[in-house]
C-alpha atoms as a PDB file:
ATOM      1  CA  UNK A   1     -16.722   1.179   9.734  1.00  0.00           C
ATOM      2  CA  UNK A   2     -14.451   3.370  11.937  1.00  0.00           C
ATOM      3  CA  UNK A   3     -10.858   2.279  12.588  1.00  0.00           C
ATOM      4  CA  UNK A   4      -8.913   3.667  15.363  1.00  0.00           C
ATOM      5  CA  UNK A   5      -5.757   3.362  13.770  1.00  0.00           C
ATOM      6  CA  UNK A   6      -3.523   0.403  11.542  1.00  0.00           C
ATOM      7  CA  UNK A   7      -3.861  -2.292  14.286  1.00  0.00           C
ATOM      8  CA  UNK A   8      -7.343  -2.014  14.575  1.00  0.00           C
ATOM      9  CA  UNK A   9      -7.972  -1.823  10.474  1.00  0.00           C
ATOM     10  CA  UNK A  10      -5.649  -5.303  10.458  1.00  0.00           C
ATOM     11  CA  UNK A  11      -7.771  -6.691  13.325  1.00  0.00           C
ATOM     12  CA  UNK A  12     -11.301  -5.800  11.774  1.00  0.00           C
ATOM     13  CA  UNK A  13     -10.173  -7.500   8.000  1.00  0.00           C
ATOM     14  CA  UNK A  14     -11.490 -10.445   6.793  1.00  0.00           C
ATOM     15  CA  UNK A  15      -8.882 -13.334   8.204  1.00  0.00           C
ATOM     16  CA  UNK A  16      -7.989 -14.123   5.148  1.00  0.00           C
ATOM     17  CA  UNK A  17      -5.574 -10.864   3.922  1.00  0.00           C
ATOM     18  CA  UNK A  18      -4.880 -10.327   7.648  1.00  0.00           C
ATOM     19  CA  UNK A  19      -1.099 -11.922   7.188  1.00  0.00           C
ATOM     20  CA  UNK A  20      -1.088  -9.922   3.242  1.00  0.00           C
ATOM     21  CA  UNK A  21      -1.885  -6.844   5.811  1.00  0.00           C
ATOM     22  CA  UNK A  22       0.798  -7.062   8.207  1.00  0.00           C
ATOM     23  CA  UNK A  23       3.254  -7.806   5.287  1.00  0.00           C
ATOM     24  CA  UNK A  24       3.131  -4.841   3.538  1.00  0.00           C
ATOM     25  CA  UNK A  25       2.565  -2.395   6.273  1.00  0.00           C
ATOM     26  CA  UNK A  26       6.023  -4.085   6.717  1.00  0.00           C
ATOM     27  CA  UNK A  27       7.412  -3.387   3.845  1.00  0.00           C
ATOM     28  CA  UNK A  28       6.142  -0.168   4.256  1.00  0.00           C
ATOM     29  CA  UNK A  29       7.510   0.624   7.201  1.00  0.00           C
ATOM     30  CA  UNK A  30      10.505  -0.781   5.937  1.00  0.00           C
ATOM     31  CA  UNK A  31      11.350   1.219   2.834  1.00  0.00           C
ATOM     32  CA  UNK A  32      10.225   4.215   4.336  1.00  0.00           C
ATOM     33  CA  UNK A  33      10.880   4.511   8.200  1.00  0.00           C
ATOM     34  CA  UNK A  34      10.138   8.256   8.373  1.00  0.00           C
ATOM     35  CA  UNK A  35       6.090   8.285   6.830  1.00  0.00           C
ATOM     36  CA  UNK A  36       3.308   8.658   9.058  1.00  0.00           C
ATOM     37  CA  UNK A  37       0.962   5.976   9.486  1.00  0.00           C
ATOM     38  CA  UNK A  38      -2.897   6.718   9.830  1.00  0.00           C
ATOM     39  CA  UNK A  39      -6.130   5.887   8.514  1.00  0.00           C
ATOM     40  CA  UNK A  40      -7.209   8.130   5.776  1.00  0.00           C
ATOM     41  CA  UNK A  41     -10.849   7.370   3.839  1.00  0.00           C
ATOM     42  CA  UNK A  42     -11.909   4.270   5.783  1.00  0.00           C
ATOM     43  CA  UNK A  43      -8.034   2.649   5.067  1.00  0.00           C
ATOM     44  CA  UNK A  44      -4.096   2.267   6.390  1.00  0.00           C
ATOM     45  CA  UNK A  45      -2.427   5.817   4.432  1.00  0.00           C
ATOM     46  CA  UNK A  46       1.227   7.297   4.782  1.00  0.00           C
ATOM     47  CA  UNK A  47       2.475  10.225   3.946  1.00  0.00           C
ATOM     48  CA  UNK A  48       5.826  11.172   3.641  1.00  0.00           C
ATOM     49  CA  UNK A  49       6.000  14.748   2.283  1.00  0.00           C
ATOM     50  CA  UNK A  50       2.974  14.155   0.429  1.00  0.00           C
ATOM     51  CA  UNK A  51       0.497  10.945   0.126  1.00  0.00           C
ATOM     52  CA  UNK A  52       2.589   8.094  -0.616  1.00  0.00           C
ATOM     53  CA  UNK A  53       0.998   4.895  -0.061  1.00  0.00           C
ATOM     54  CA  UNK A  54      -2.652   3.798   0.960  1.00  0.00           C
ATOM     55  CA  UNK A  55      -3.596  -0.072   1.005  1.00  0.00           C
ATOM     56  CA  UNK A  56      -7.031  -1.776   2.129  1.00  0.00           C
ATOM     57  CA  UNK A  57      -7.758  -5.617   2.373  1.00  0.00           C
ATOM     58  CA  UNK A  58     -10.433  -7.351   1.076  1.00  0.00           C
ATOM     59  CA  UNK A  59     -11.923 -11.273   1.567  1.00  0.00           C
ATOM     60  CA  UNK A  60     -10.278 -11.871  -2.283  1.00  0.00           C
ATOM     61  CA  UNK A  61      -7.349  -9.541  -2.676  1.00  0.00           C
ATOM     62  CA  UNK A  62      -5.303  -6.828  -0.749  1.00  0.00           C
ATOM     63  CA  UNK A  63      -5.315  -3.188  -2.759  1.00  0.00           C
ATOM     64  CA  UNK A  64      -2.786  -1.097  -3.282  1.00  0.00           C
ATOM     65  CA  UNK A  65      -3.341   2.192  -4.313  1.00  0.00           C
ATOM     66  CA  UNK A  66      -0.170   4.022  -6.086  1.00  0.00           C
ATOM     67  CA  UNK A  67       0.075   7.625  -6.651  1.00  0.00           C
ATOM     68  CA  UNK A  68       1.325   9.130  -9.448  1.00  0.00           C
ATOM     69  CA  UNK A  69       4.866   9.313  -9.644  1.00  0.00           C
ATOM     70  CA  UNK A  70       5.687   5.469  -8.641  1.00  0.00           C
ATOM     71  CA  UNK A  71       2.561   4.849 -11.037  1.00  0.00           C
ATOM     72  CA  UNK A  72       3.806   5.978 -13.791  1.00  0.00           C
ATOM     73  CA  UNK A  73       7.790   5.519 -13.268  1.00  0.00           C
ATOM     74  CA  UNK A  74       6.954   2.053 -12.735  1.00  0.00           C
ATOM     75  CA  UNK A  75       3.948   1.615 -14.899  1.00  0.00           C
ATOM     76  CA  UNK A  76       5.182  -1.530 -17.266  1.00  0.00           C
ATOM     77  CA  UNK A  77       6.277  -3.445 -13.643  1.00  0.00           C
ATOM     78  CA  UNK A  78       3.380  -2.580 -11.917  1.00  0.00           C
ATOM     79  CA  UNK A  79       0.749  -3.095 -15.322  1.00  0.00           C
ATOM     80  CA  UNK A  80      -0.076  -6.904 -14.035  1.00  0.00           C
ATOM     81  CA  UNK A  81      -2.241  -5.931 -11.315  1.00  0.00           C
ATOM     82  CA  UNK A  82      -3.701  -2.968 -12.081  1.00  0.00           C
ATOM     83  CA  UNK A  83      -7.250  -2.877 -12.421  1.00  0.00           C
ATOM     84  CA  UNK A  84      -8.029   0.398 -12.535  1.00  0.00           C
ATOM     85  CA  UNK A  85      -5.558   4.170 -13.336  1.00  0.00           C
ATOM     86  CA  UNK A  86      -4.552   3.618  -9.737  1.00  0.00           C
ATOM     87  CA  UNK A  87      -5.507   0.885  -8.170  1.00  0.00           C
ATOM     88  CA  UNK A  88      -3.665  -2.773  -7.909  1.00  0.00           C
ATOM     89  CA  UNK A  89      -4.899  -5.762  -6.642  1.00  0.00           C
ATOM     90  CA  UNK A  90      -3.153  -8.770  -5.026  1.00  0.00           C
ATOM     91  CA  UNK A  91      -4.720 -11.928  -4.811  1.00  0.00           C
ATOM     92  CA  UNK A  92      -4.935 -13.920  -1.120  1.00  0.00           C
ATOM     93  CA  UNK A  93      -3.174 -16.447  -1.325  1.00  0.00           C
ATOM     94  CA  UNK A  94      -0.412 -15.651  -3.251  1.00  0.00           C
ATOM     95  CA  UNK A  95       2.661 -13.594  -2.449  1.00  0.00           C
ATOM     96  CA  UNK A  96       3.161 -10.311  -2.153  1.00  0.00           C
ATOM     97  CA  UNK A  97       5.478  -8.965  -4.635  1.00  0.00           C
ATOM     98  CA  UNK A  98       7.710  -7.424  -1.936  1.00  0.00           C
ATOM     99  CA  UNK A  99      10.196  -5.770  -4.370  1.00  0.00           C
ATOM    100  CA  UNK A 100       7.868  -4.424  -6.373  1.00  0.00           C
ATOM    101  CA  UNK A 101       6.360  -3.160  -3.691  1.00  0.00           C
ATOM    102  CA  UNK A 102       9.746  -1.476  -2.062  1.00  0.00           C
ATOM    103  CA  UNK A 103      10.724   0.021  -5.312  1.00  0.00           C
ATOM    104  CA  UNK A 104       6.909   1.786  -5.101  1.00  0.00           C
ATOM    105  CA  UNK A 105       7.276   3.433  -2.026  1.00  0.00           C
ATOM    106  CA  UNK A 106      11.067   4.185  -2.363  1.00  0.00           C
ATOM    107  CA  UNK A 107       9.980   5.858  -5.777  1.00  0.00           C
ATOM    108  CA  UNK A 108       6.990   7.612  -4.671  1.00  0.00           C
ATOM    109  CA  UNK A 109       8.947   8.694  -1.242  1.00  0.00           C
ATOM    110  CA  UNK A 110      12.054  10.108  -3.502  1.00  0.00           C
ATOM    111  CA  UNK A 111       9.435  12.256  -5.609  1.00  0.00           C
ATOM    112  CA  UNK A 112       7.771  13.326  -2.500  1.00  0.00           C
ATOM    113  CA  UNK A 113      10.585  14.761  -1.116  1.00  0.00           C
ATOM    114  CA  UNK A 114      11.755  16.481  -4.658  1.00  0.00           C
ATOM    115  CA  UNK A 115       8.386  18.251  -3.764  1.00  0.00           C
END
């Protein structure tokens, strides 16, 4: 499927990780204000100075996938959801762990921009 941008990625998801969507392109937008949004391989991707965040929503679980700087600065945090070297998964139906989440992006952002 071909997305136009975020909006239209949120609007084609399965209903139920459409609110999990809009949360963490929240928080994302959030803890880093300056990162372009787009879609990048079929999902929601920012970049600031570098990849820093993509995310894609599922009928079961939202993904997150972490690159490797917040990945492995925040490895032992981050170890509950991971299902695979980079990918995390968050279950519909529960909440987000919106902290956890921040302290990602503001890690990966900060390494970004150390270049």
């Amino acid at each position: 499927m071909t997305y136009k941008d975020v909006d239209d990625y949120i609007d084609k998801a399965p209903p139920e990780v459409q609110m999990m969507l809009r949360q963490i392109r929240t928080i994302i937008k959030e803890s880093a204000p300056e990162a372009e949004e787009k879609i990048s391989y079929g999902m929601p991707y920012y970049g600031y100075h570098g990849r820093l965040i993509y995310f894609a929503g599922y009928k079961e679980y939202l993904g997150l996938y972490v690159m490797s700087e917040a990945r492995l600065a925040l490895q032992d945090e981050l170890e509950k959801y991971r299902t695979s070297k980079a990918t995390y998964k968050f279950p519909v139906g529960k909440p987000l762990p919106a902290a956890l989440i921040k302290k990602v992006i503001t890690t990966q952002a900060a390494a970004n921009k150390k270049g």
